[in-house]
C-alpha atoms as a PDB file:
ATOM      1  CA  UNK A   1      65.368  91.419 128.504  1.00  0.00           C
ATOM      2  CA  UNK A   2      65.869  89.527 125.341  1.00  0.00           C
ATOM      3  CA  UNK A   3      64.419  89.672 121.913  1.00  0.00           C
ATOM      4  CA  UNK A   4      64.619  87.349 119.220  1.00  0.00           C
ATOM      5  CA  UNK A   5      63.177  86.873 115.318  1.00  0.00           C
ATOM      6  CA  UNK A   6      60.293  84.522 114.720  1.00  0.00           C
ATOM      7  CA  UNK A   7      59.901  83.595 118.140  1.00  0.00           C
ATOM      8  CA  UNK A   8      62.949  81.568 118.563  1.00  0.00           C
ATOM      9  CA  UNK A   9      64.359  81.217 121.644  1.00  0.00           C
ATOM     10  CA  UNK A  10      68.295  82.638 121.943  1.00  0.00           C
ATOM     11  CA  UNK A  11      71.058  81.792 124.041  1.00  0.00           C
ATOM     12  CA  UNK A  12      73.281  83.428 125.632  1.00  0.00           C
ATOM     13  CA  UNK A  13      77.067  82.718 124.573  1.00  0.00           C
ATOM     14  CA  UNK A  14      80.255  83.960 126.162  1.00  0.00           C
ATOM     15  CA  UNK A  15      81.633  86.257 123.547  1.00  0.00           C
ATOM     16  CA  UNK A  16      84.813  88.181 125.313  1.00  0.00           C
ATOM     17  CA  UNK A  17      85.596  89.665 128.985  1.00  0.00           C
ATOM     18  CA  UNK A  18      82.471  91.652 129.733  1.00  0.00           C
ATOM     19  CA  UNK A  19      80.168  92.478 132.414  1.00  0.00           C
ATOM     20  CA  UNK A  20      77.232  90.716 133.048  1.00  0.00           C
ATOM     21  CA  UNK A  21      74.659  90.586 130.781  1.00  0.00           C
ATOM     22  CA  UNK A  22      71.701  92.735 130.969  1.00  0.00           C
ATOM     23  CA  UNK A  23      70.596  92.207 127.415  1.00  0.00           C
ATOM     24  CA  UNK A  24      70.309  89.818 125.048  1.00  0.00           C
ATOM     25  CA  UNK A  25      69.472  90.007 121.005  1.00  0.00           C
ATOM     26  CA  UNK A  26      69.418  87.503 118.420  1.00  0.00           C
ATOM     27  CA  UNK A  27      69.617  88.307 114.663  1.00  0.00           C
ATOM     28  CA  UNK A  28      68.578  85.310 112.220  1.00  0.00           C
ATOM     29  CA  UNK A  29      70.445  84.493 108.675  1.00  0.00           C
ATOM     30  CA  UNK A  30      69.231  83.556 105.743  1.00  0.00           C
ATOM     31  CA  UNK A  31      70.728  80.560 104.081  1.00  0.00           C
ATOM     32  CA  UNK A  32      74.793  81.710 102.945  1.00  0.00           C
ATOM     33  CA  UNK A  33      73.305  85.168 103.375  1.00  0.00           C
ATOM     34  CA  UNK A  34      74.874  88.142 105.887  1.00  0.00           C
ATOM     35  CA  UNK A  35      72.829  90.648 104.813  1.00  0.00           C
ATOM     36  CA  UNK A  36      70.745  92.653 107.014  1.00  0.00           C
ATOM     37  CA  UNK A  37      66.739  93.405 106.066  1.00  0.00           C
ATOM     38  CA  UNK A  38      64.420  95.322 107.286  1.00  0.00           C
ATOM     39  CA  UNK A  39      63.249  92.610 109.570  1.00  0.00           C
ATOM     40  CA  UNK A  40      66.282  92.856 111.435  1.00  0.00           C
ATOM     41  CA  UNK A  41      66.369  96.822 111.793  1.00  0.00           C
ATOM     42  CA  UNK A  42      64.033  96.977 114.781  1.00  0.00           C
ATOM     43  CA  UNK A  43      65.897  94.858 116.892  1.00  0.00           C
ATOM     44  CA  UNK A  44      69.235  96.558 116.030  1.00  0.00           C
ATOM     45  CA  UNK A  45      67.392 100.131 117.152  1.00  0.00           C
ATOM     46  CA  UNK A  46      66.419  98.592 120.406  1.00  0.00           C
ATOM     47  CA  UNK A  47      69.862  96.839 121.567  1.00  0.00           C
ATOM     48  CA  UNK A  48      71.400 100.341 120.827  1.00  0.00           C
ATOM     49  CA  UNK A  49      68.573 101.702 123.055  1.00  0.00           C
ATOM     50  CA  UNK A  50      69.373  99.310 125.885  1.00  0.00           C
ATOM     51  CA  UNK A  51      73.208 100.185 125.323  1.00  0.00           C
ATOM     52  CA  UNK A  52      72.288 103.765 126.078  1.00  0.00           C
ATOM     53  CA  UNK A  53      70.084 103.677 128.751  1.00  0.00           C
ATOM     54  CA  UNK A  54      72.108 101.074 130.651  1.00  0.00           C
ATOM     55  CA  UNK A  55      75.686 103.077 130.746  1.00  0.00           C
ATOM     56  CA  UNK A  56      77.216 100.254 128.920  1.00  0.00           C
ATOM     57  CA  UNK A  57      81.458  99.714 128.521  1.00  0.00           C
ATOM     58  CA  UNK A  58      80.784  96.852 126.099  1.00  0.00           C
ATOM     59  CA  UNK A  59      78.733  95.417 123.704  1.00  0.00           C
ATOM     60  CA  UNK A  60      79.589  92.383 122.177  1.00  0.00           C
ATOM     61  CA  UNK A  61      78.831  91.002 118.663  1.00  0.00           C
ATOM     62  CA  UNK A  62      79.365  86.996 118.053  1.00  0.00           C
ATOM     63  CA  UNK A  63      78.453  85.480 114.701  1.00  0.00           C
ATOM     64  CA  UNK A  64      77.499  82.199 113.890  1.00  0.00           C
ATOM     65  CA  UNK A  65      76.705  79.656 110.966  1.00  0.00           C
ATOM     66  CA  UNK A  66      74.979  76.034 110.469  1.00  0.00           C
ATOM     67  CA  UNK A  67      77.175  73.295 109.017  1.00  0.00           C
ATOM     68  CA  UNK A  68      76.675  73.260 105.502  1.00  0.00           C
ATOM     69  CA  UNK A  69      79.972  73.498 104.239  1.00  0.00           C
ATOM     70  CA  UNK A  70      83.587  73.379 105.121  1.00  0.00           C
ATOM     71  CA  UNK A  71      84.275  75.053 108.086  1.00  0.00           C
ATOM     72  CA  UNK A  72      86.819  77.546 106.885  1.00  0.00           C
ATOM     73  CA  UNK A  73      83.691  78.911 104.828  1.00  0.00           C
ATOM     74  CA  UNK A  74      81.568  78.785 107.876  1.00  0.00           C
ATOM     75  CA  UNK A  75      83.668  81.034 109.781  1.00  0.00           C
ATOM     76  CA  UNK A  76      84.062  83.596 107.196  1.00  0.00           C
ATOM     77  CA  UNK A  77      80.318  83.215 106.681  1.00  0.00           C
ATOM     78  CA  UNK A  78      79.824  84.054 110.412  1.00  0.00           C
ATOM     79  CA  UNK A  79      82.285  87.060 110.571  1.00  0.00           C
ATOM     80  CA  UNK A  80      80.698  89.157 107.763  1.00  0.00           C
ATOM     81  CA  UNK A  81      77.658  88.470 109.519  1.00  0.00           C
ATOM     82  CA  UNK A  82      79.386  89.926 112.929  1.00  0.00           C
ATOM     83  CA  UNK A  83      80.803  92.325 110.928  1.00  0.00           C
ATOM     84  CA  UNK A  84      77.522  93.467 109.024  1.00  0.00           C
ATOM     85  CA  UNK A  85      75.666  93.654 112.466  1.00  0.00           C
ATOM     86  CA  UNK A  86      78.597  95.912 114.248  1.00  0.00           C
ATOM     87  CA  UNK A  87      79.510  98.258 111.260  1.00  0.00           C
ATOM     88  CA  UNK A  88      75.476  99.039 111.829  1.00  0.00           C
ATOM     89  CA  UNK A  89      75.579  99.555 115.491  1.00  0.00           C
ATOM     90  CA  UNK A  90      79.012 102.234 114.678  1.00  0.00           C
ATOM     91  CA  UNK A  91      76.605 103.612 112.386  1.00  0.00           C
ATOM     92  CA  UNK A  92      73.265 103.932 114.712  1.00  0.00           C
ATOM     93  CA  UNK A  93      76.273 105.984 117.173  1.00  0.00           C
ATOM     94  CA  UNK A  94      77.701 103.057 119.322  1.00  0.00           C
ATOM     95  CA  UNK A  95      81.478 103.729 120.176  1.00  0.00           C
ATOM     96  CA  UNK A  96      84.050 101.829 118.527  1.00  0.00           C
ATOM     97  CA  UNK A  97      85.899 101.078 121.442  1.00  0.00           C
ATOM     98  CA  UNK A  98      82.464 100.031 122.672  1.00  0.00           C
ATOM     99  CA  UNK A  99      82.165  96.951 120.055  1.00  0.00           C
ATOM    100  CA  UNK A 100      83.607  93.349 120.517  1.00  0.00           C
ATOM    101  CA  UNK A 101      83.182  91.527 117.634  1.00  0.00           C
ATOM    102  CA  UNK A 102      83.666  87.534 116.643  1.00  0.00           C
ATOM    103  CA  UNK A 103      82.507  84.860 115.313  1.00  0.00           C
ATOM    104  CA  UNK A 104      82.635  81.180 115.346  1.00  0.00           C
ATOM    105  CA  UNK A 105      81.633  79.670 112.163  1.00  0.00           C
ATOM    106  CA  UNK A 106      79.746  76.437 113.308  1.00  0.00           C
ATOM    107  CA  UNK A 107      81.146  76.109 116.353  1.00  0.00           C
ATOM    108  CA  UNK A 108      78.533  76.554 119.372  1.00  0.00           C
ATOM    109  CA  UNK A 109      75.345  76.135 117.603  1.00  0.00           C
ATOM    110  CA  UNK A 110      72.350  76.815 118.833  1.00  0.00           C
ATOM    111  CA  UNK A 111      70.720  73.398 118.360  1.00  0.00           C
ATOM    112  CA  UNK A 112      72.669  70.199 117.505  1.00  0.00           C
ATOM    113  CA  UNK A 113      72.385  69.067 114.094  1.00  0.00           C
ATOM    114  CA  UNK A 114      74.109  66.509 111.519  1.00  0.00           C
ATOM    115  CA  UNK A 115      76.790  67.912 109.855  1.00  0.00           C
ATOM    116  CA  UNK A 116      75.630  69.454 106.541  1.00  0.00           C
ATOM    117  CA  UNK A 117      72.078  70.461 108.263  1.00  0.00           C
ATOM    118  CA  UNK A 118      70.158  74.026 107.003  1.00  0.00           C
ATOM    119  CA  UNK A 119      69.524  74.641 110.620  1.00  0.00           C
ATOM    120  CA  UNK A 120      68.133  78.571 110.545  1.00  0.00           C
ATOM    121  CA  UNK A 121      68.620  79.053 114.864  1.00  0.00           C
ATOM    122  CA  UNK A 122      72.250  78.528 114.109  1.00  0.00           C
ATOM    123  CA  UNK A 123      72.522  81.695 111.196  1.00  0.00           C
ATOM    124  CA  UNK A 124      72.677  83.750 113.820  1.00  0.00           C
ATOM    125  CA  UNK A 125      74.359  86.935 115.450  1.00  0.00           C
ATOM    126  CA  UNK A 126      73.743  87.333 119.264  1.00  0.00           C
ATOM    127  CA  UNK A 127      74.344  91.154 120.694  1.00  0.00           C
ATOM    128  CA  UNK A 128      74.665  91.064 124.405  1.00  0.00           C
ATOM    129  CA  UNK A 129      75.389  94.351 126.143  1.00  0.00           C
ATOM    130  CA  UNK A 130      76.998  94.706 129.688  1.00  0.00           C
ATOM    131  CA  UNK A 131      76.495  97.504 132.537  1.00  0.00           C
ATOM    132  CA  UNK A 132      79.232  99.758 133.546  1.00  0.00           C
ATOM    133  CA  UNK A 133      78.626  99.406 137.345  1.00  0.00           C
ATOM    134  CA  UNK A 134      78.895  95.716 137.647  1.00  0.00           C
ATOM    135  CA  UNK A 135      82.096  95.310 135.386  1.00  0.00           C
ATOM    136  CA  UNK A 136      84.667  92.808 136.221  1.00  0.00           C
ATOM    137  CA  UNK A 137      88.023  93.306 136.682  1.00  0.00           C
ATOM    138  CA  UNK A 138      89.927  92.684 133.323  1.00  0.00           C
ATOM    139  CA  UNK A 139      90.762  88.792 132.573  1.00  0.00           C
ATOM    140  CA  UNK A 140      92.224  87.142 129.702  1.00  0.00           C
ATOM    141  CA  UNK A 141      90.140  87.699 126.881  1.00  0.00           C
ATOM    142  CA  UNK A 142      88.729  83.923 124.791  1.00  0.00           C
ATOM    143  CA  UNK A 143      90.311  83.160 122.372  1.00  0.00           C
ATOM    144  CA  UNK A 144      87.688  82.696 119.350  1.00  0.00           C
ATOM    145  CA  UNK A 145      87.469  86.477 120.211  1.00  0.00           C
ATOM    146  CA  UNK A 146      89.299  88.412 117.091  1.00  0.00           C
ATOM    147  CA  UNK A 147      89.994  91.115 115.961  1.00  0.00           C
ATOM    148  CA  UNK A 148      88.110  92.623 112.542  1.00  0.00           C
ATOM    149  CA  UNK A 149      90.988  92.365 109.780  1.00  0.00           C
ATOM    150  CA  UNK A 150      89.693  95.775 107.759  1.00  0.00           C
ATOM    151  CA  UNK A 151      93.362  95.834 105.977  1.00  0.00           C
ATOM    152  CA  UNK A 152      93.898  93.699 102.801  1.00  0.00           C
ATOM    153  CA  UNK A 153      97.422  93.420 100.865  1.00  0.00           C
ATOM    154  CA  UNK A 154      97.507  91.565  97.277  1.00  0.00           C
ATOM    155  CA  UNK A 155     100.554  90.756  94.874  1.00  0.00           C
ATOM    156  CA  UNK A 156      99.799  89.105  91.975  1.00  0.00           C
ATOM    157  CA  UNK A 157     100.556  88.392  88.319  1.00  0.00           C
ATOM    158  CA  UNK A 158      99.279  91.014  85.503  1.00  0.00           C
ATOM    159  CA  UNK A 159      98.271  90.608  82.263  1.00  0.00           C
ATOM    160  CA  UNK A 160      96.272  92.885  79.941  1.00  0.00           C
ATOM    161  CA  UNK A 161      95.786  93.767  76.506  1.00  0.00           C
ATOM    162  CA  UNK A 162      96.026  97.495  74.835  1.00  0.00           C
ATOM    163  CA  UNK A 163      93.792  97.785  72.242  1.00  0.00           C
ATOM    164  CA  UNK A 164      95.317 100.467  70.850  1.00  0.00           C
ATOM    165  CA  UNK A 165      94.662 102.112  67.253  1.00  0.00           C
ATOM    166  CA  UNK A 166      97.172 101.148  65.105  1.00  0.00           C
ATOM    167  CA  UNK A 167      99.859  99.959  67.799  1.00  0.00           C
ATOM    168  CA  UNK A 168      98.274  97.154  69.547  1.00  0.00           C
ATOM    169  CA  UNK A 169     100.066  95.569  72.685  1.00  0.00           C
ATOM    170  CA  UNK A 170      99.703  93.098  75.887  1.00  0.00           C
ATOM    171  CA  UNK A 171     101.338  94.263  79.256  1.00  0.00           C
ATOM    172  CA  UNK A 172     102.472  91.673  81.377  1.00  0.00           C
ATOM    173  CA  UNK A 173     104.074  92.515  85.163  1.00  0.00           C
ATOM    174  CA  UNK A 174     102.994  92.491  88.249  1.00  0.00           C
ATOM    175  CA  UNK A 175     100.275  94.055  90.223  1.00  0.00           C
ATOM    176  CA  UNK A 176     100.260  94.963  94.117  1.00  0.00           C
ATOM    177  CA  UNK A 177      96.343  96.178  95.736  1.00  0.00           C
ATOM    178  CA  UNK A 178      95.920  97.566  99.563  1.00  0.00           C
ATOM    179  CA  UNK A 179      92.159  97.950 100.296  1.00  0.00           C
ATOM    180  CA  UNK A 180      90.007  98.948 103.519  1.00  0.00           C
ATOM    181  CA  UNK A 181      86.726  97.320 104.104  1.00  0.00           C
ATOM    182  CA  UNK A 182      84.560 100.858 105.069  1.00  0.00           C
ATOM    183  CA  UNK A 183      81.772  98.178 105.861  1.00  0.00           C
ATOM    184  CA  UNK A 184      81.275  94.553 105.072  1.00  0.00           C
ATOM    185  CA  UNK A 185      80.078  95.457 101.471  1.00  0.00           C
ATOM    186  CA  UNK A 186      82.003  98.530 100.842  1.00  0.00           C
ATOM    187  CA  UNK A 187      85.788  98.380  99.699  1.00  0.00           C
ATOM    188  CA  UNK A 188      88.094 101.372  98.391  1.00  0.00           C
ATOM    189  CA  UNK A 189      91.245 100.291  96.996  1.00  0.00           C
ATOM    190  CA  UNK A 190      94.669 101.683  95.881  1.00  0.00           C
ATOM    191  CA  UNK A 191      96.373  99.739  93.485  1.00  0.00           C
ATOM    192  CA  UNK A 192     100.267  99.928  91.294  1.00  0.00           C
ATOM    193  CA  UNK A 193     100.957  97.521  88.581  1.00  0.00           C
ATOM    194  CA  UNK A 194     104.510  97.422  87.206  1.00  0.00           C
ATOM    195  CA  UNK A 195     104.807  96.323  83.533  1.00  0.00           C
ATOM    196  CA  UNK A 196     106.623  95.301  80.303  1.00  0.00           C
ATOM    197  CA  UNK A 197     104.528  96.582  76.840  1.00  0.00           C
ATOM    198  CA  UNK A 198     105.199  93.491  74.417  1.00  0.00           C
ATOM    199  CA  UNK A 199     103.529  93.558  70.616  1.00  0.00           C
ATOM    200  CA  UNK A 200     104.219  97.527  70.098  1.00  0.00           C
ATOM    201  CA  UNK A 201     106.209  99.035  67.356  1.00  0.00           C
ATOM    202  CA  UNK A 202     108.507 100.408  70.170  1.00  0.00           C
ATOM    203  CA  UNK A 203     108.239  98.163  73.554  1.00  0.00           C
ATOM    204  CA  UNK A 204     109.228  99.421  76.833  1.00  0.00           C
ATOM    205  CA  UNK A 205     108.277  99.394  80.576  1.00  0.00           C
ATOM    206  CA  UNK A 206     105.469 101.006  82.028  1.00  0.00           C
ATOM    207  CA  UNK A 207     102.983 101.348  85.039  1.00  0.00           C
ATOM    208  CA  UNK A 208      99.373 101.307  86.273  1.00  0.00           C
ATOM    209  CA  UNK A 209      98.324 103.741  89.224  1.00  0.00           C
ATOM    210  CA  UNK A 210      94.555 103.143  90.057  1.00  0.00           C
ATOM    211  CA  UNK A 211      92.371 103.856  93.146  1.00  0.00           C
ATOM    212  CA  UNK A 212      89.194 102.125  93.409  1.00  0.00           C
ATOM    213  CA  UNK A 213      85.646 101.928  94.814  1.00  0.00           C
ATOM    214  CA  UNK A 214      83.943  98.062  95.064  1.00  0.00           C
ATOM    215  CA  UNK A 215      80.329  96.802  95.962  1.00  0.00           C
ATOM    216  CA  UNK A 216      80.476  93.156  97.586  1.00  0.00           C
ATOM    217  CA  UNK A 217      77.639  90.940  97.315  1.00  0.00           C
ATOM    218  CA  UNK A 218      76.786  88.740  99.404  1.00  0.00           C
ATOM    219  CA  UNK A 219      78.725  84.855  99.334  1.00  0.00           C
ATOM    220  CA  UNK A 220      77.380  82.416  97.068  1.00  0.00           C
ATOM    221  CA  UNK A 221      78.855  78.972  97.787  1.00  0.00           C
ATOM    222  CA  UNK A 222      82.179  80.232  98.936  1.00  0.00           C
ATOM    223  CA  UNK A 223      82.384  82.670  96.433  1.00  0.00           C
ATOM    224  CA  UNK A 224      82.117  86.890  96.874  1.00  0.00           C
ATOM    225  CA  UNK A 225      81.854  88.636  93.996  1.00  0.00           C
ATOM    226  CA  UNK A 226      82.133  92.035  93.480  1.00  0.00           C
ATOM    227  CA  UNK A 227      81.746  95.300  91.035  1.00  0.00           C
ATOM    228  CA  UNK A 228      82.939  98.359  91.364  1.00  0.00           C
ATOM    229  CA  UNK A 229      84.762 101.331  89.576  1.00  0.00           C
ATOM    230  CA  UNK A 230      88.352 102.631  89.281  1.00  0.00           C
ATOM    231  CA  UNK A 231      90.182 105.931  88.190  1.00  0.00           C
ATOM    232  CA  UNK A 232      94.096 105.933  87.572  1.00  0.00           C
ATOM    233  CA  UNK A 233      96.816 106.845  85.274  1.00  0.00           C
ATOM    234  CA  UNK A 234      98.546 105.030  82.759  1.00  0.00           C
ATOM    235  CA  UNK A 235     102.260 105.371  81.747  1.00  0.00           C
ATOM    236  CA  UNK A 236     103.985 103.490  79.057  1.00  0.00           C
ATOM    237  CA  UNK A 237     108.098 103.752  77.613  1.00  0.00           C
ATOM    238  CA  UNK A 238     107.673 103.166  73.875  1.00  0.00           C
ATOM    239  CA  UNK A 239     104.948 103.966  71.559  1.00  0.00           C
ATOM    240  CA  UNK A 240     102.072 103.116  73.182  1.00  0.00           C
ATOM    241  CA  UNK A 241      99.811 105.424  74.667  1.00  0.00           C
ATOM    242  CA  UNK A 242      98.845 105.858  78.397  1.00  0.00           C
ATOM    243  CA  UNK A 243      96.898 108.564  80.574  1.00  0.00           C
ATOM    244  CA  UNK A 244      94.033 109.216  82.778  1.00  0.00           C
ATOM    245  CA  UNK A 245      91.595 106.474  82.301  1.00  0.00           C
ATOM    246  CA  UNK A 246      88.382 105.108  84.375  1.00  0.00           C
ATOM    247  CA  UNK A 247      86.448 102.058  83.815  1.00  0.00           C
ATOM    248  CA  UNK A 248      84.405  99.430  85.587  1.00  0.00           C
ATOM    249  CA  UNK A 249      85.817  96.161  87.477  1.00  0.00           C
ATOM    250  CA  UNK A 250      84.646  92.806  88.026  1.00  0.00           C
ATOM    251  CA  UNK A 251      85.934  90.117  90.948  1.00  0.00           C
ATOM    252  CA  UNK A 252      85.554  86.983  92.738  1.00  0.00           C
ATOM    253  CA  UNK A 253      86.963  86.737  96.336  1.00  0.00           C
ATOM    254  CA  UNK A 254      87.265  82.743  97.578  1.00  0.00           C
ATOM    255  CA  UNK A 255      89.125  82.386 100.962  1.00  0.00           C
ATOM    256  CA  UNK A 256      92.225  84.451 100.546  1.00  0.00           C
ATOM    257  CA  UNK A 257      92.217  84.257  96.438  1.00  0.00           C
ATOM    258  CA  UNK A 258      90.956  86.733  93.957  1.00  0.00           C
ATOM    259  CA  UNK A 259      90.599  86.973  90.373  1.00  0.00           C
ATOM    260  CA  UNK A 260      89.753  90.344  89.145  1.00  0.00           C
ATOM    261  CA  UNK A 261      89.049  91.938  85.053  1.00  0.00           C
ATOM    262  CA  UNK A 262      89.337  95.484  84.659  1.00  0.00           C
ATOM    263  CA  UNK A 263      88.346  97.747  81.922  1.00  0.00           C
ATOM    264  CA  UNK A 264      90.236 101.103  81.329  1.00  0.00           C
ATOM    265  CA  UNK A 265      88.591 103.762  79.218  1.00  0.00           C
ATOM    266  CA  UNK A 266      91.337 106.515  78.646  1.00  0.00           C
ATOM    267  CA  UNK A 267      89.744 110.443  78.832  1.00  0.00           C
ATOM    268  CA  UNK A 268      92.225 112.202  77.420  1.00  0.00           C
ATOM    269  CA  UNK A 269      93.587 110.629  74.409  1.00  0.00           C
ATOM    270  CA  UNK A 270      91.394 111.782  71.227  1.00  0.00           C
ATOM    271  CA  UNK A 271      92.029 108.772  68.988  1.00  0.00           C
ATOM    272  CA  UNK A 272      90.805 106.256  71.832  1.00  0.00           C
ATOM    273  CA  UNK A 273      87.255 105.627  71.347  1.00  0.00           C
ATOM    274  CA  UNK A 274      85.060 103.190  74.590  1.00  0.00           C
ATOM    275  CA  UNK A 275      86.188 100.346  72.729  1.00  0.00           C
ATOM    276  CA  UNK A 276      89.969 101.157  72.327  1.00  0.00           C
ATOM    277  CA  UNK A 277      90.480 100.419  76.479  1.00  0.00           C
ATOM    278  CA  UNK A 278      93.026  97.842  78.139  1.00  0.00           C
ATOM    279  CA  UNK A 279      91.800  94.921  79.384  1.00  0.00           C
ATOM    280  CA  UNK A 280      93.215  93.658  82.339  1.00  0.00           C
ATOM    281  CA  UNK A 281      93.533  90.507  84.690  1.00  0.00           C
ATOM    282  CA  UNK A 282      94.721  89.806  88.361  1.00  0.00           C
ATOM    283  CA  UNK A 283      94.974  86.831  90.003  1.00  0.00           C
ATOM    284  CA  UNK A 284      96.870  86.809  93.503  1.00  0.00           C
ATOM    285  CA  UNK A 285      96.413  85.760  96.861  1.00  0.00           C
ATOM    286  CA  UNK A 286      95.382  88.519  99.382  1.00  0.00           C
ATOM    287  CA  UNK A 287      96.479  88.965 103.042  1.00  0.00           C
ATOM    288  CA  UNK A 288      94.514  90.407 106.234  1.00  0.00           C
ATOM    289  CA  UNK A 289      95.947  92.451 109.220  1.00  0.00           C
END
């Protein structure tokens, strides 16, 4: 069986060690989009149906892109697609040791095209499931299969700026982030920042503990942005007030680089009104495993 958006013919690509194919479903992208509509939600329901009612071991998820742009940006283009597609069939009850997921950037198009071409057959993600009676004896897997990276870990500079009453400062240190992708737009985040308080009437070390929740939107021209929303603690040496404190947060992912702002609103200092908050900055480079 196969299925396919606006009548467009799919192919069938090679995507890791499986069985052989019994079904075959193509999801189309819009331009440097990986978000999912409700055009796309039928299709998903029915490839889990044919996962179920075949006795399935595998079900394999391979994103792709067209070639406009460098092809670093490609293949992160094409594995948040992947990505969006198979944290949807976890949700609709597929196994996780069920899902193979990759993605090729612009490699293996659909169609040939120029480089640089808006080529909609190639914004793809093809789901092809395999039966458990006919599988294969295990082989070495290919190896544009990969593993999904969930895991982030940034270090970078900090710099912010207490606008306290009376006994304004700037903090500069360092600042170190973990964070789990939940799903391709969904981040929580724990996050320490080590710091010197410079400007106050009594200067001294202190630290930022934060954990956060973050909202990415979708990649414009090799750029994801984000929002989100953190809670913490603040602790300063010196005169300068810390405590509990939430506030919003702002970022911009680009490859492995990210710039975040973050506003703190302390909660349980009296004399600290909304607009008596820190203002902070990160910029680092963040690894995945």
């Amino acid at each position: 069986m196969h299925r396919h958006l606006f009548a467009i013919p799919a192919i069938i690509l090679a995507a890791a060690p499986v069985a052989a194919q019994t079904g075959v479903t193509t999801l189309l992208f819009g331009f440097d989009s990986a978000r999912l509509t409700a055009e796309h939600e039928p299709l998903i329901d029915a490839a889990v149906a044919d996962f179920r009612a075949t006795g399935a071991t595998a079900i394999s998820i391979v994103g792709h892109a067209d070639s406009v742009g460098a092809p670093e940006y490609n293949r992160a283009l094409s594995q948040r697609r992947a990505e969006a597609v198979s944290a949807t069939l976890l949700r609709r009850g597929v196994p996780q040791d069920a899902l193979v997921t990759a993605w090729r950037g612009e490699e293996d198009p659909a169609t040939m095209t120029a480089d640089g071409v808006r080529e909609p057959l190639n914004r793809r993600v093809v789901i092809s499931i395999a039966e458990a009676e006919t599988a294969p004896a295990p082989v070495a897997p290919v190896a544009a299969v990969e593993e999904v990276n969930r895991f982030r870990l940034i270090v970078a500079p900090f710099g912010a700026y207490n606008n306290q009453p009376g006994d304004d400062s700037y903090f500069a240190g360092l600042n170190a982030t973990a964070s789990y992708d939940l799903t391709p737009n969904l981040v929580i985040s724990a996050e320490q920042a080590g710091f010197y308080s410079i400007g106050s009437d009594d200067e001294g070390f202190g630290g930022r503990t934060a954990a956060g929740l973050d909202l990415q939107i979708d990649q414009l021209g090799g750029v994801l942005p984000y929002v989100g929303a953190n809670v913490g603690y603040t602790y300063i040496d010196g005169s300068a007030d810390g405590g509990l404190f939430v506030g919003p947060e702002l970022g911009l992912r680009m490859g492995g680089f990210e710039v975040k702002v973050a506003y703190d609103i302390y909660v349980d200092e009296n004399d600290r009104d909304i607009e008596d908050g820190v203002l902070s900055l990160t910029l680092g480079y963040g690894l995945r495993f």
